[in-house]
C-alpha atoms as a PDB file:
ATOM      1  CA  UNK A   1      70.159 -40.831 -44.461  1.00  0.00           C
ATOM      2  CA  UNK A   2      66.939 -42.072 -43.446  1.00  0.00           C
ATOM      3  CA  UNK A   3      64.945 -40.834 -40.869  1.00  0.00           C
ATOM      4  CA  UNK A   4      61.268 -40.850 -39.309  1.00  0.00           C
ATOM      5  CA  UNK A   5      59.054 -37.904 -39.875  1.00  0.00           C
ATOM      6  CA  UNK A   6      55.937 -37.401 -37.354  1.00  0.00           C
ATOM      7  CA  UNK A   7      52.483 -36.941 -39.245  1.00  0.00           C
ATOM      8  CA  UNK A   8      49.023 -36.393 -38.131  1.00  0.00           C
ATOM      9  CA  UNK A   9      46.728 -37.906 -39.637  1.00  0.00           C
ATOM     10  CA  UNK A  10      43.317 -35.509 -40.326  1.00  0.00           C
ATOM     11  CA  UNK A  11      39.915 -34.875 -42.239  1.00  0.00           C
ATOM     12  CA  UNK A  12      37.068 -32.346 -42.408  1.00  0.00           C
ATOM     13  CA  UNK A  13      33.834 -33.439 -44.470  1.00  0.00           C
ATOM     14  CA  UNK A  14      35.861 -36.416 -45.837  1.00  0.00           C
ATOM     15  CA  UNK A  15      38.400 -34.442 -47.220  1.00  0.00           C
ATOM     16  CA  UNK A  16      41.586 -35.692 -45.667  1.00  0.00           C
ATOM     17  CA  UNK A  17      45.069 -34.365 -45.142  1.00  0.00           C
ATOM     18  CA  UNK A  18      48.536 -34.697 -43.793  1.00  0.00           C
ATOM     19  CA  UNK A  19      49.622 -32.462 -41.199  1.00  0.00           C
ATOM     20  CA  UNK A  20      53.102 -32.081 -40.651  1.00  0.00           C
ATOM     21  CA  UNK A  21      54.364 -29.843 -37.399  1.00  0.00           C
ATOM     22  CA  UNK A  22      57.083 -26.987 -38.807  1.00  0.00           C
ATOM     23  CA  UNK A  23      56.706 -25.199 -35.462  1.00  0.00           C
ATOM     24  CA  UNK A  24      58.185 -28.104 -33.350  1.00  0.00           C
ATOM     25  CA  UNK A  25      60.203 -29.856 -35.943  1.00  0.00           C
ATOM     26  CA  UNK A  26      62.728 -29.559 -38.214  1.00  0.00           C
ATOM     27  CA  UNK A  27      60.992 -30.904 -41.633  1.00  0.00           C
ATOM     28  CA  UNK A  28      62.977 -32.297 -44.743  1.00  0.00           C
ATOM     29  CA  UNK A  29      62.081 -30.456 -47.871  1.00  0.00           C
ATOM     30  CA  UNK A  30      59.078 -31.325 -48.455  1.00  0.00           C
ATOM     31  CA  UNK A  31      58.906 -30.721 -52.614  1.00  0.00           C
ATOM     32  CA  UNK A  32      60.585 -33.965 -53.332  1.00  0.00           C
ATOM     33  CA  UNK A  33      58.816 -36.117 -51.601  1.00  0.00           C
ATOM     34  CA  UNK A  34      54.734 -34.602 -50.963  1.00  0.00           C
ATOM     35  CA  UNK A  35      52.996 -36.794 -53.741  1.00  0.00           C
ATOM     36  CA  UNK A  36      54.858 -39.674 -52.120  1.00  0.00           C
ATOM     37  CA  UNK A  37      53.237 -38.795 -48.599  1.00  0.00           C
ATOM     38  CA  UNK A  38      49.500 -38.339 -50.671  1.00  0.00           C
ATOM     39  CA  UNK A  39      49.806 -42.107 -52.361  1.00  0.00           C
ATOM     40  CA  UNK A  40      47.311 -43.866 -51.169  1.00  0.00           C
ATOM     41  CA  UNK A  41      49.214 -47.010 -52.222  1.00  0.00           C
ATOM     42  CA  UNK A  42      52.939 -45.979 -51.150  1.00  0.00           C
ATOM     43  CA  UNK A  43      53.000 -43.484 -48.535  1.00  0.00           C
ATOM     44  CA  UNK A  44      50.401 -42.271 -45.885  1.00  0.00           C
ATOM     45  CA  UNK A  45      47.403 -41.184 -48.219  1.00  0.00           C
ATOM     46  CA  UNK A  46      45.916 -38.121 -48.671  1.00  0.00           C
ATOM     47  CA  UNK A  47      43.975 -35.263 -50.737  1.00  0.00           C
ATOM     48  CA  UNK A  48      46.018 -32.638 -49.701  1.00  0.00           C
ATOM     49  CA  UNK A  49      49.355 -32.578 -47.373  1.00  0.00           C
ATOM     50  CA  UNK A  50      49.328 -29.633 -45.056  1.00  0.00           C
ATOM     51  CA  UNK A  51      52.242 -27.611 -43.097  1.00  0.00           C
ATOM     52  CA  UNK A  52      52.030 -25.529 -39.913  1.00  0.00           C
ATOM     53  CA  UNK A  53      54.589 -22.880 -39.448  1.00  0.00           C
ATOM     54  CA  UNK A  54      55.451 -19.636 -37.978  1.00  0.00           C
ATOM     55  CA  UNK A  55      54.626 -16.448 -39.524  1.00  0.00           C
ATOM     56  CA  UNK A  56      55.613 -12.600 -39.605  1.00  0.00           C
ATOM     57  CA  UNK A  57      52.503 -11.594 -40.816  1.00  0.00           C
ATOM     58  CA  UNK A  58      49.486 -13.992 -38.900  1.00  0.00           C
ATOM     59  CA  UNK A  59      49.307 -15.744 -35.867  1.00  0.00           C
ATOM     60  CA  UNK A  60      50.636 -18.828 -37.988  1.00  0.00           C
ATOM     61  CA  UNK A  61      51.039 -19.819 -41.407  1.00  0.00           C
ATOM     62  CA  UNK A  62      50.043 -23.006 -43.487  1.00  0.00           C
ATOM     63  CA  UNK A  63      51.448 -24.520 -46.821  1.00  0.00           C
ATOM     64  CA  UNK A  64      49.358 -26.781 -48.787  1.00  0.00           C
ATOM     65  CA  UNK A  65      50.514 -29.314 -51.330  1.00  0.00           C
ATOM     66  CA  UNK A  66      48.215 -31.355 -53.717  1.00  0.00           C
ATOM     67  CA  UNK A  67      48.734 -35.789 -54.090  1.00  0.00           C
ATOM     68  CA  UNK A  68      50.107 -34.360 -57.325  1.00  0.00           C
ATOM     69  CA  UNK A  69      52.832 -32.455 -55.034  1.00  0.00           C
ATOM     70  CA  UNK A  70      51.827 -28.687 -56.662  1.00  0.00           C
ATOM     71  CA  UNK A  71      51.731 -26.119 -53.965  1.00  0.00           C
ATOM     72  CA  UNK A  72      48.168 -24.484 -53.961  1.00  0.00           C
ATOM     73  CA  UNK A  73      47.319 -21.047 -52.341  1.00  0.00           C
ATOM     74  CA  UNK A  74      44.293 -22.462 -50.303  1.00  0.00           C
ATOM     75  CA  UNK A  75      42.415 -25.512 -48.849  1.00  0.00           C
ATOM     76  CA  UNK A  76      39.344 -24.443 -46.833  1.00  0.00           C
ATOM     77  CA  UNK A  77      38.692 -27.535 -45.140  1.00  0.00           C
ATOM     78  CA  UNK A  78      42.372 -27.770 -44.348  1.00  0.00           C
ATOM     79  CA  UNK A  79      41.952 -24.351 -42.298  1.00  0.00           C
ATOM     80  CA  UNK A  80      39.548 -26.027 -40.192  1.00  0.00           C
ATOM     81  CA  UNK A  81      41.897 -29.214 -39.713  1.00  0.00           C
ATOM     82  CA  UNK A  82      44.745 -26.825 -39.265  1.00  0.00           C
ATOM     83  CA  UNK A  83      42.756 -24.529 -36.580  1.00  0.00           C
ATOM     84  CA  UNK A  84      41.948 -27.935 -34.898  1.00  0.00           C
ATOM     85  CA  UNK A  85      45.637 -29.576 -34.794  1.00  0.00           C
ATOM     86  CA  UNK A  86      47.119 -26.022 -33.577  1.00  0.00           C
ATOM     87  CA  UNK A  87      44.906 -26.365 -30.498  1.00  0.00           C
ATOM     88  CA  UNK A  88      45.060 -30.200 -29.718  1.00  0.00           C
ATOM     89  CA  UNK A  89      48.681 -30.056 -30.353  1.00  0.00           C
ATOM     90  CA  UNK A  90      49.605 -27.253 -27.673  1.00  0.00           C
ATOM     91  CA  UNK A  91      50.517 -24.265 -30.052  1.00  0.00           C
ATOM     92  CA  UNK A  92      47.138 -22.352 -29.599  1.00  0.00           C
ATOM     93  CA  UNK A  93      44.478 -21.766 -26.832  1.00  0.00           C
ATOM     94  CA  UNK A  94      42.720 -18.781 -28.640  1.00  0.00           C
ATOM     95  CA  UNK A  95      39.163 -19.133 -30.003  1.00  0.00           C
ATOM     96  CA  UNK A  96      40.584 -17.400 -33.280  1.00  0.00           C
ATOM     97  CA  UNK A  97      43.088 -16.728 -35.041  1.00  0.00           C
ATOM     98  CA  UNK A  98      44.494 -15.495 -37.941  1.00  0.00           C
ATOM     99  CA  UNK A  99      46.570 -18.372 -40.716  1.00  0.00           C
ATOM    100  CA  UNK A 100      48.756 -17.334 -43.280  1.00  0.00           C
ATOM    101  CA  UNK A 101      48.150 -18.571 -46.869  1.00  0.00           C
ATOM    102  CA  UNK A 102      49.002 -18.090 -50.365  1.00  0.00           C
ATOM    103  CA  UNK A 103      45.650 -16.394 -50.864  1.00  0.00           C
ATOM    104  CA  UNK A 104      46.315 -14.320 -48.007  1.00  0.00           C
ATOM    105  CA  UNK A 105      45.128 -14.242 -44.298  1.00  0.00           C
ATOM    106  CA  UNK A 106      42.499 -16.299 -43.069  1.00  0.00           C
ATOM    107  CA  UNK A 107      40.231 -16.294 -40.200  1.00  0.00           C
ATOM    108  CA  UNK A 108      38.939 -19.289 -38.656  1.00  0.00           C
ATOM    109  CA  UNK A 109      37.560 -19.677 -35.215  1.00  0.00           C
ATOM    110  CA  UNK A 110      35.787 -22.431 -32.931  1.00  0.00           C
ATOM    111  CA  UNK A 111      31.976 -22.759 -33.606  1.00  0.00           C
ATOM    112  CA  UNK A 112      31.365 -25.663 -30.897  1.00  0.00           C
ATOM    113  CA  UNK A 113      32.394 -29.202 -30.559  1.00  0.00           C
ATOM    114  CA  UNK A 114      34.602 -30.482 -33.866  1.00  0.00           C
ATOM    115  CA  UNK A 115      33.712 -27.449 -35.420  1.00  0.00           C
ATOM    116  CA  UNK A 116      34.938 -24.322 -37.057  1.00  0.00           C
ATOM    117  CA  UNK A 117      34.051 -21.230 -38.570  1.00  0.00           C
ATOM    118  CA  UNK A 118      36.324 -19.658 -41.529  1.00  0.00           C
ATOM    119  CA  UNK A 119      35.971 -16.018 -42.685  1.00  0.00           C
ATOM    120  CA  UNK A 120      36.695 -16.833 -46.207  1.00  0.00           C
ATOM    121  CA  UNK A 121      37.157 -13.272 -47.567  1.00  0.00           C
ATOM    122  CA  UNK A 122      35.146 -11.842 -50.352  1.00  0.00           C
ATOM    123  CA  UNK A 123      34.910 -13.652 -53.863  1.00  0.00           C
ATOM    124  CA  UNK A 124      36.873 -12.662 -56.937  1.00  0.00           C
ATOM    125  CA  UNK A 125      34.804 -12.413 -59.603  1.00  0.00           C
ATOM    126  CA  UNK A 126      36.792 -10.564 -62.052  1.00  0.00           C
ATOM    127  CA  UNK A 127      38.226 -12.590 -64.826  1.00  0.00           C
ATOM    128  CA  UNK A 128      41.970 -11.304 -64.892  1.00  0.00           C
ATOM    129  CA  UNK A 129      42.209 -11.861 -61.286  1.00  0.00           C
ATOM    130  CA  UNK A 130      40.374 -16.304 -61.348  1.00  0.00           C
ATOM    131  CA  UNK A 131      42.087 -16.055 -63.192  1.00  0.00           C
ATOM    132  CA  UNK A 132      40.109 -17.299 -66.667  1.00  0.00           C
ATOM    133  CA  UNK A 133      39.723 -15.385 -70.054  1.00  0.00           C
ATOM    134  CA  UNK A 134      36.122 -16.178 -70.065  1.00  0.00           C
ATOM    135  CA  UNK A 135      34.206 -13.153 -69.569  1.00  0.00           C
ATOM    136  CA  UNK A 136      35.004 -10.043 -69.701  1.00  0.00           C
ATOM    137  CA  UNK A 137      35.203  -6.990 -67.838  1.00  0.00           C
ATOM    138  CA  UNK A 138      34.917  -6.793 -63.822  1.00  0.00           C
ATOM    139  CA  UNK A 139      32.606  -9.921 -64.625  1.00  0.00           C
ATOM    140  CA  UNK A 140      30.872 -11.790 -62.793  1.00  0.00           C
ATOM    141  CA  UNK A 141      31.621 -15.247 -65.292  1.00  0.00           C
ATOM    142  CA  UNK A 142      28.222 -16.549 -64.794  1.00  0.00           C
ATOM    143  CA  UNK A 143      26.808 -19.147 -67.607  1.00  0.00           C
ATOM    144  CA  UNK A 144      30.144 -18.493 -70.432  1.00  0.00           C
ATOM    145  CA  UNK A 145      30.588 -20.536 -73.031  1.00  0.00           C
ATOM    146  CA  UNK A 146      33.638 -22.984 -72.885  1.00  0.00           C
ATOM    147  CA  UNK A 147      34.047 -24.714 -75.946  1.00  0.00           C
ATOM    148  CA  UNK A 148      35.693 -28.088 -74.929  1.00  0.00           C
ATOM    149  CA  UNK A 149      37.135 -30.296 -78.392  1.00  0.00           C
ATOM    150  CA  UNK A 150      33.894 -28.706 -80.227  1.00  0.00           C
ATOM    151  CA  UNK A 151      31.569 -29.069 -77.435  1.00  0.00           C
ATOM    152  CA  UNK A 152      29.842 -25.880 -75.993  1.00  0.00           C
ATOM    153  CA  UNK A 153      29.701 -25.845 -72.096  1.00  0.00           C
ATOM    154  CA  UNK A 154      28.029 -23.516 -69.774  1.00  0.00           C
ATOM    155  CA  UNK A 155      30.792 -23.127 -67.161  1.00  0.00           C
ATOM    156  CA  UNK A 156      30.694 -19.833 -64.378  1.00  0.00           C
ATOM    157  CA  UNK A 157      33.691 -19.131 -62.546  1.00  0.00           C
ATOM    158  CA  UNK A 158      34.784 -17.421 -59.020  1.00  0.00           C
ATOM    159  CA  UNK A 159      38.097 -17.718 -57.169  1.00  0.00           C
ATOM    160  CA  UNK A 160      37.386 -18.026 -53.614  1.00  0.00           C
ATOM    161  CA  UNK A 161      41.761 -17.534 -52.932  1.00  0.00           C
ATOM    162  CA  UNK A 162      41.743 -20.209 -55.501  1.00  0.00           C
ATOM    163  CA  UNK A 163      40.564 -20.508 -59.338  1.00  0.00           C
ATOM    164  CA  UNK A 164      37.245 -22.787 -59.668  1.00  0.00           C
ATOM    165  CA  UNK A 165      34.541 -23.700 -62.355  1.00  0.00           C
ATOM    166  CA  UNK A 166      30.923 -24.514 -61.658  1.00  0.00           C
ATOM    167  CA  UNK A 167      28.656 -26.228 -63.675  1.00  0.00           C
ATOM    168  CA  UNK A 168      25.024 -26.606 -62.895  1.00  0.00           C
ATOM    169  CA  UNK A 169      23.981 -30.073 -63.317  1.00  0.00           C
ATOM    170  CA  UNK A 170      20.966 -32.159 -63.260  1.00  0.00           C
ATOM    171  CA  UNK A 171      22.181 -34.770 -60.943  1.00  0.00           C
ATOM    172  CA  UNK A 172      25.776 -34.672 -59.680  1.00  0.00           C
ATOM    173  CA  UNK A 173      25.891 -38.427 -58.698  1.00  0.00           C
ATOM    174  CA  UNK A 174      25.331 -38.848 -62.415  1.00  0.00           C
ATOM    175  CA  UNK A 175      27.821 -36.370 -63.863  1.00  0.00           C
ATOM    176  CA  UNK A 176      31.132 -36.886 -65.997  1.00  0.00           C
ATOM    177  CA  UNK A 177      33.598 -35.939 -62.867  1.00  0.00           C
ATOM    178  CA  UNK A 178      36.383 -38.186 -64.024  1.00  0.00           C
ATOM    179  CA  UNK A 179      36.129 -37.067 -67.938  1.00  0.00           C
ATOM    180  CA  UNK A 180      34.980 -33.830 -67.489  1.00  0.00           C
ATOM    181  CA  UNK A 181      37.148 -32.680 -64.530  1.00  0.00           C
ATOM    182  CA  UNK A 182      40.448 -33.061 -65.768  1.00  0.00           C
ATOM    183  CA  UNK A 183      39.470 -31.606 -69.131  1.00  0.00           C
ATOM    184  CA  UNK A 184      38.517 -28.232 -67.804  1.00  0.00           C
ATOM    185  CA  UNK A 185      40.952 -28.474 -64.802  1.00  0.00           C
ATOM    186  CA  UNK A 186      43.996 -28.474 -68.060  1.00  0.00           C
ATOM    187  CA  UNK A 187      41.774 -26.479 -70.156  1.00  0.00           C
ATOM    188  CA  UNK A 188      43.613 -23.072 -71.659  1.00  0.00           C
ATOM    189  CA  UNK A 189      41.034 -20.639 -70.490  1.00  0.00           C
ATOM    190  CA  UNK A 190      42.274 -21.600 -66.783  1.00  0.00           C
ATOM    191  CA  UNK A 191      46.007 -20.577 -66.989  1.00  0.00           C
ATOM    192  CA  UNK A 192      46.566 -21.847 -63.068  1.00  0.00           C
ATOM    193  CA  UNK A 193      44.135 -24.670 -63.583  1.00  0.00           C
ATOM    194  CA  UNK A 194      41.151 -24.935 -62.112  1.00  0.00           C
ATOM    195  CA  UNK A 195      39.236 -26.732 -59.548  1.00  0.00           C
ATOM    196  CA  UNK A 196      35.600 -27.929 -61.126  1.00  0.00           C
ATOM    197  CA  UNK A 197      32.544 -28.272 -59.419  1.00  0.00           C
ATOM    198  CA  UNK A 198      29.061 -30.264 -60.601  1.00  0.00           C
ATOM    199  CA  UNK A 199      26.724 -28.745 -58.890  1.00  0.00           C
ATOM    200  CA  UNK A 200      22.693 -28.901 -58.267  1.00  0.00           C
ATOM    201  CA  UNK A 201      20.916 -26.613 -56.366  1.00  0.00           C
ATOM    202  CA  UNK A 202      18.439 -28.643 -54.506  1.00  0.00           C
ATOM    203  CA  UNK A 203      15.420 -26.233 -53.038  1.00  0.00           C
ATOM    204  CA  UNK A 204      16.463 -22.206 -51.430  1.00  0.00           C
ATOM    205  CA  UNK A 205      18.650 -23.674 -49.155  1.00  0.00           C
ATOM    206  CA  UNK A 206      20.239 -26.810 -50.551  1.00  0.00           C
ATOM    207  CA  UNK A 207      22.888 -27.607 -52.985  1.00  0.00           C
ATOM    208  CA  UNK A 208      24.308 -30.884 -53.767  1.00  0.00           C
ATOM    209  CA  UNK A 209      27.974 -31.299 -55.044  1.00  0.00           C
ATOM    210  CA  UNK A 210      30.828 -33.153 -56.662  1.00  0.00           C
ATOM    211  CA  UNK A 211      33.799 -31.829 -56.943  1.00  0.00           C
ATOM    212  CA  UNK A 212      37.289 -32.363 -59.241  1.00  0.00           C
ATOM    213  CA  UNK A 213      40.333 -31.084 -57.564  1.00  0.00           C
ATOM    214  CA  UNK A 214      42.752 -29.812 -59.392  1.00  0.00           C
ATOM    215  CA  UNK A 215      46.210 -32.012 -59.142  1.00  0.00           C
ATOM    216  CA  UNK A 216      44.113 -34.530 -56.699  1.00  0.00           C
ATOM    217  CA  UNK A 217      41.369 -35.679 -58.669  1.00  0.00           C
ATOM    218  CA  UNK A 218      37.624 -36.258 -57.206  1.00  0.00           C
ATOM    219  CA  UNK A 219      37.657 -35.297 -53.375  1.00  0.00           C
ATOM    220  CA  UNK A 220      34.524 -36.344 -50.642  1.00  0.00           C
ATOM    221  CA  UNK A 221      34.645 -32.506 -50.352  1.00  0.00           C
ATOM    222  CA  UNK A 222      36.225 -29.628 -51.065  1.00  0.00           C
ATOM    223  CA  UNK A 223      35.346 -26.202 -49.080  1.00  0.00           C
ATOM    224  CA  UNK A 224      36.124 -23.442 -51.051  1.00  0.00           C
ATOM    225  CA  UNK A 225      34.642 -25.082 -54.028  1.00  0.00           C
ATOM    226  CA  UNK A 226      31.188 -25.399 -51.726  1.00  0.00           C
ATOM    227  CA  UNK A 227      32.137 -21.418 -50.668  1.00  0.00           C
ATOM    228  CA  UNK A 228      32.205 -20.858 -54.918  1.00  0.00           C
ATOM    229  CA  UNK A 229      28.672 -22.658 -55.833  1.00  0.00           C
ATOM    230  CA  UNK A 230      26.922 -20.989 -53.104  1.00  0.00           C
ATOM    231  CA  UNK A 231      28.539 -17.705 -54.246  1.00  0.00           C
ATOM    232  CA  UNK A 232      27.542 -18.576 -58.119  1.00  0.00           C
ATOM    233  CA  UNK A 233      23.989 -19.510 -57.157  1.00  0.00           C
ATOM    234  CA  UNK A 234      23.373 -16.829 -55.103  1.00  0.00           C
ATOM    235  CA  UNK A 235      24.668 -14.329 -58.055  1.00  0.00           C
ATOM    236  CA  UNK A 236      22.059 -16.458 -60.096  1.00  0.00           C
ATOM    237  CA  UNK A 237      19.520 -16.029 -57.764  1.00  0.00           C
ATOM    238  CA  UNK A 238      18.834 -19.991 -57.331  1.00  0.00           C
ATOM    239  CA  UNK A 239      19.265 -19.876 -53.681  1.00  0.00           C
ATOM    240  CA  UNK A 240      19.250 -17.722 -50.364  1.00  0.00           C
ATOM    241  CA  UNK A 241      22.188 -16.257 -49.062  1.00  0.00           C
ATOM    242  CA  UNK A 242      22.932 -18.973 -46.181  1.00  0.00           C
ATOM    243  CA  UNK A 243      22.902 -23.032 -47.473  1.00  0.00           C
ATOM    244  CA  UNK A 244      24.117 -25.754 -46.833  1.00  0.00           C
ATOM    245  CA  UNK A 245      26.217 -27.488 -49.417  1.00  0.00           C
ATOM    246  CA  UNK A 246      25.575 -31.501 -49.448  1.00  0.00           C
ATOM    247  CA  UNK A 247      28.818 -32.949 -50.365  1.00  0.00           C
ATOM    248  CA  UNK A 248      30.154 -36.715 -50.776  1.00  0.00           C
ATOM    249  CA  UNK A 249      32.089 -36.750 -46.819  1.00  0.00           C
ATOM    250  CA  UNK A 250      29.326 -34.418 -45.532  1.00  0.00           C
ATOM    251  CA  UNK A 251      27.838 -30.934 -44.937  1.00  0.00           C
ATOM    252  CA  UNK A 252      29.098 -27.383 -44.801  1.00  0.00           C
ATOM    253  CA  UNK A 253      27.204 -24.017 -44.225  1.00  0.00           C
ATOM    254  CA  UNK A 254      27.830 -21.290 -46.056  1.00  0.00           C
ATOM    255  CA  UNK A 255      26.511 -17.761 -46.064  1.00  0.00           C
ATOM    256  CA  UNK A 256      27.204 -14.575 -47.972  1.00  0.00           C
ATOM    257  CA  UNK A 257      25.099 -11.770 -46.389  1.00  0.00           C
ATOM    258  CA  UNK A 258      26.021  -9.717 -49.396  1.00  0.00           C
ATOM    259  CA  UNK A 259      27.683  -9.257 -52.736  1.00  0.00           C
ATOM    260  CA  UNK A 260      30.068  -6.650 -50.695  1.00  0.00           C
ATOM    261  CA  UNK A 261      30.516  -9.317 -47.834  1.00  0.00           C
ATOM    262  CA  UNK A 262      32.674 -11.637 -46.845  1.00  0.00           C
ATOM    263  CA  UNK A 263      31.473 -15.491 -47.491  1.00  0.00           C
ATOM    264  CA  UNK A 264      31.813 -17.696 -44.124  1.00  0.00           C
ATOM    265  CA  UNK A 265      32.068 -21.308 -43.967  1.00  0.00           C
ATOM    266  CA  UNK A 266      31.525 -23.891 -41.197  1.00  0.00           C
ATOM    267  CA  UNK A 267      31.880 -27.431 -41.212  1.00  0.00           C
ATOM    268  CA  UNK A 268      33.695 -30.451 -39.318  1.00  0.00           C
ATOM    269  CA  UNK A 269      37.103 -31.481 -38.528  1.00  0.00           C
ATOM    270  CA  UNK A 270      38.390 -34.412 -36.628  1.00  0.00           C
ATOM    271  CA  UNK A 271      41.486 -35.692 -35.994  1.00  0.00           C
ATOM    272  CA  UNK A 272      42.019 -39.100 -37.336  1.00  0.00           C
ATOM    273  CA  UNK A 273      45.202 -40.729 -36.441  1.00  0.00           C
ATOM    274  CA  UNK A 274      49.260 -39.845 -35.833  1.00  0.00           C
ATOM    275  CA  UNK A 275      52.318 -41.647 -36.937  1.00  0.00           C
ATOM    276  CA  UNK A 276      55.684 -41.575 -37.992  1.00  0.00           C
ATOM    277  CA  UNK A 277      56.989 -42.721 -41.460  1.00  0.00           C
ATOM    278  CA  UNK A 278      60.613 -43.039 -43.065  1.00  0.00           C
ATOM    279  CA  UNK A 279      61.647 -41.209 -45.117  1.00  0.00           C
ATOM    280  CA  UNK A 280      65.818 -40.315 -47.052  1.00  0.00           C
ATOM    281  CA  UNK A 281      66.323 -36.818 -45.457  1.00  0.00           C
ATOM    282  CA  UNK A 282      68.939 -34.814 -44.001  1.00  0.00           C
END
């Protein structure tokens, strides 16, 4: 049976998402047909496809889904689009509040006009738990050598809810993204894949960034991958403990007081358009 399924339409620093409404409607399963809804060419388009629900547990909880259709435990700059469409759309008045995820709860909150503030949670830095087998120990994987087909790479690694790789680059609009990303994203020392970040810290307070998503390909931005080069370079000492990371769709600040704090992020989000596409369902 077919039948039309209500989307909004919604970005955050370029990085742009589906947003489908589990609290007010009764959704199809959505396995079957999320890369469809990503294709930029045959459904809406999208880097990730994003699902508000009830939870037990937070105030509310969200489900993310790559363009590849793999569920992922956490989009950053989908908890600031997700924050945003809970308010516009009636289901929140709060300042904060607290969103269920597959890396656990998550705290975003408003920080002024179109903008929001997300308690990210402290990094992981211990191999085992990326997870990676580079490194060793309680780590941190700063600087390891991956070999890739006979080529030695300098690759350190932090899971900020979600596994990622950062390499330190001269010039990230110059840098291999669409060769070297999907290598390392499928490479065996990442058994959950892994999302890789280019990355070139530009003065104490500056980095600029590129980053490969794993199961969508290059993205305008991706937020915990700017929360996981701020976190490496500030392990590295190459920067202060509040930047801003300069990414493709835009800016987003970041700031880790402390190795035993909690990293924040805060950035944009904007709602873009709604609509309603068919789709076979129940």
């Amino acid at each position: 049976m077919t039948r039309l399924l209500e989307f909004t339409k919604m970005q955050g620093a370029g990085n742009d998402f589906i947003v489908l409404d589990g609290i007010r409607d009764r959704l199809p399963p959505l396995e079957p047909i999320a890369a469809r809804l990503c294709d930029r060419h045959l459904g809406i388009g999208a880097d990730q496809l994003l699902v508000v629900r009830p939870s037990r547990t937070a105030d509310f909880r969200m489900q993310i889904y790559n363009a590849d259709g793999s569920q992922v435990e956490m989009c950053a700059n989908g908890i600031r689009a997700c924050f945003l469409y809970l308010r516009e759309h009636g289901h929140s008045r709060a300042d904060q509040i607290r969103v269920e995820t597959l890396a656990g709860i998550v705290t975003p909150r408003a920080a002024g006009p179109g903008r929001v503030t997300v308690e990210m949670g402290r990094p992981v830095l211990e191999p085992e738990k990326i997870p990676t087998t580079l490194g060793g120990g309680r780590g941190p994987v700063l600087d390891a050598l991956l070999d890739l087909d006979g080529e030695s790479l300098r690759v350190s690694s932090v899971s900020m809810g979600n596994p990622h790789a950062v390499i330190f680059v001269e010039d990230p609009d110059c840098a291999p993204v669409e060769t070297l990303g999907p290598r390392i994203e499928h490479h065996p020392a990442f058994p959950n894949r892994v999302n890789v970040e280019f990355a070139s810290p530009a003065g104490r307070r500056r980095i600029r960034q590129r980053t490969w998503e794993r199961g969508s390909g290059e993205t305008l931005a991706c937020g915990s991958g700017a929360c996981a080069v701020a976190v490496v370079s500030m392990l590295r000492g190459l920067v202060e403990r509040s930047v801003t990371v300069e990414l493709r769709g835009g800016e987003l600040e970041i700031a880790w007081p402390d190795d035993g704090a909690q990293v924040s992020m805060t950035g944009p989000a904007e709602e873009v358009f709604t609509g309603r596409i068919r789709i076979e369902g129940e």
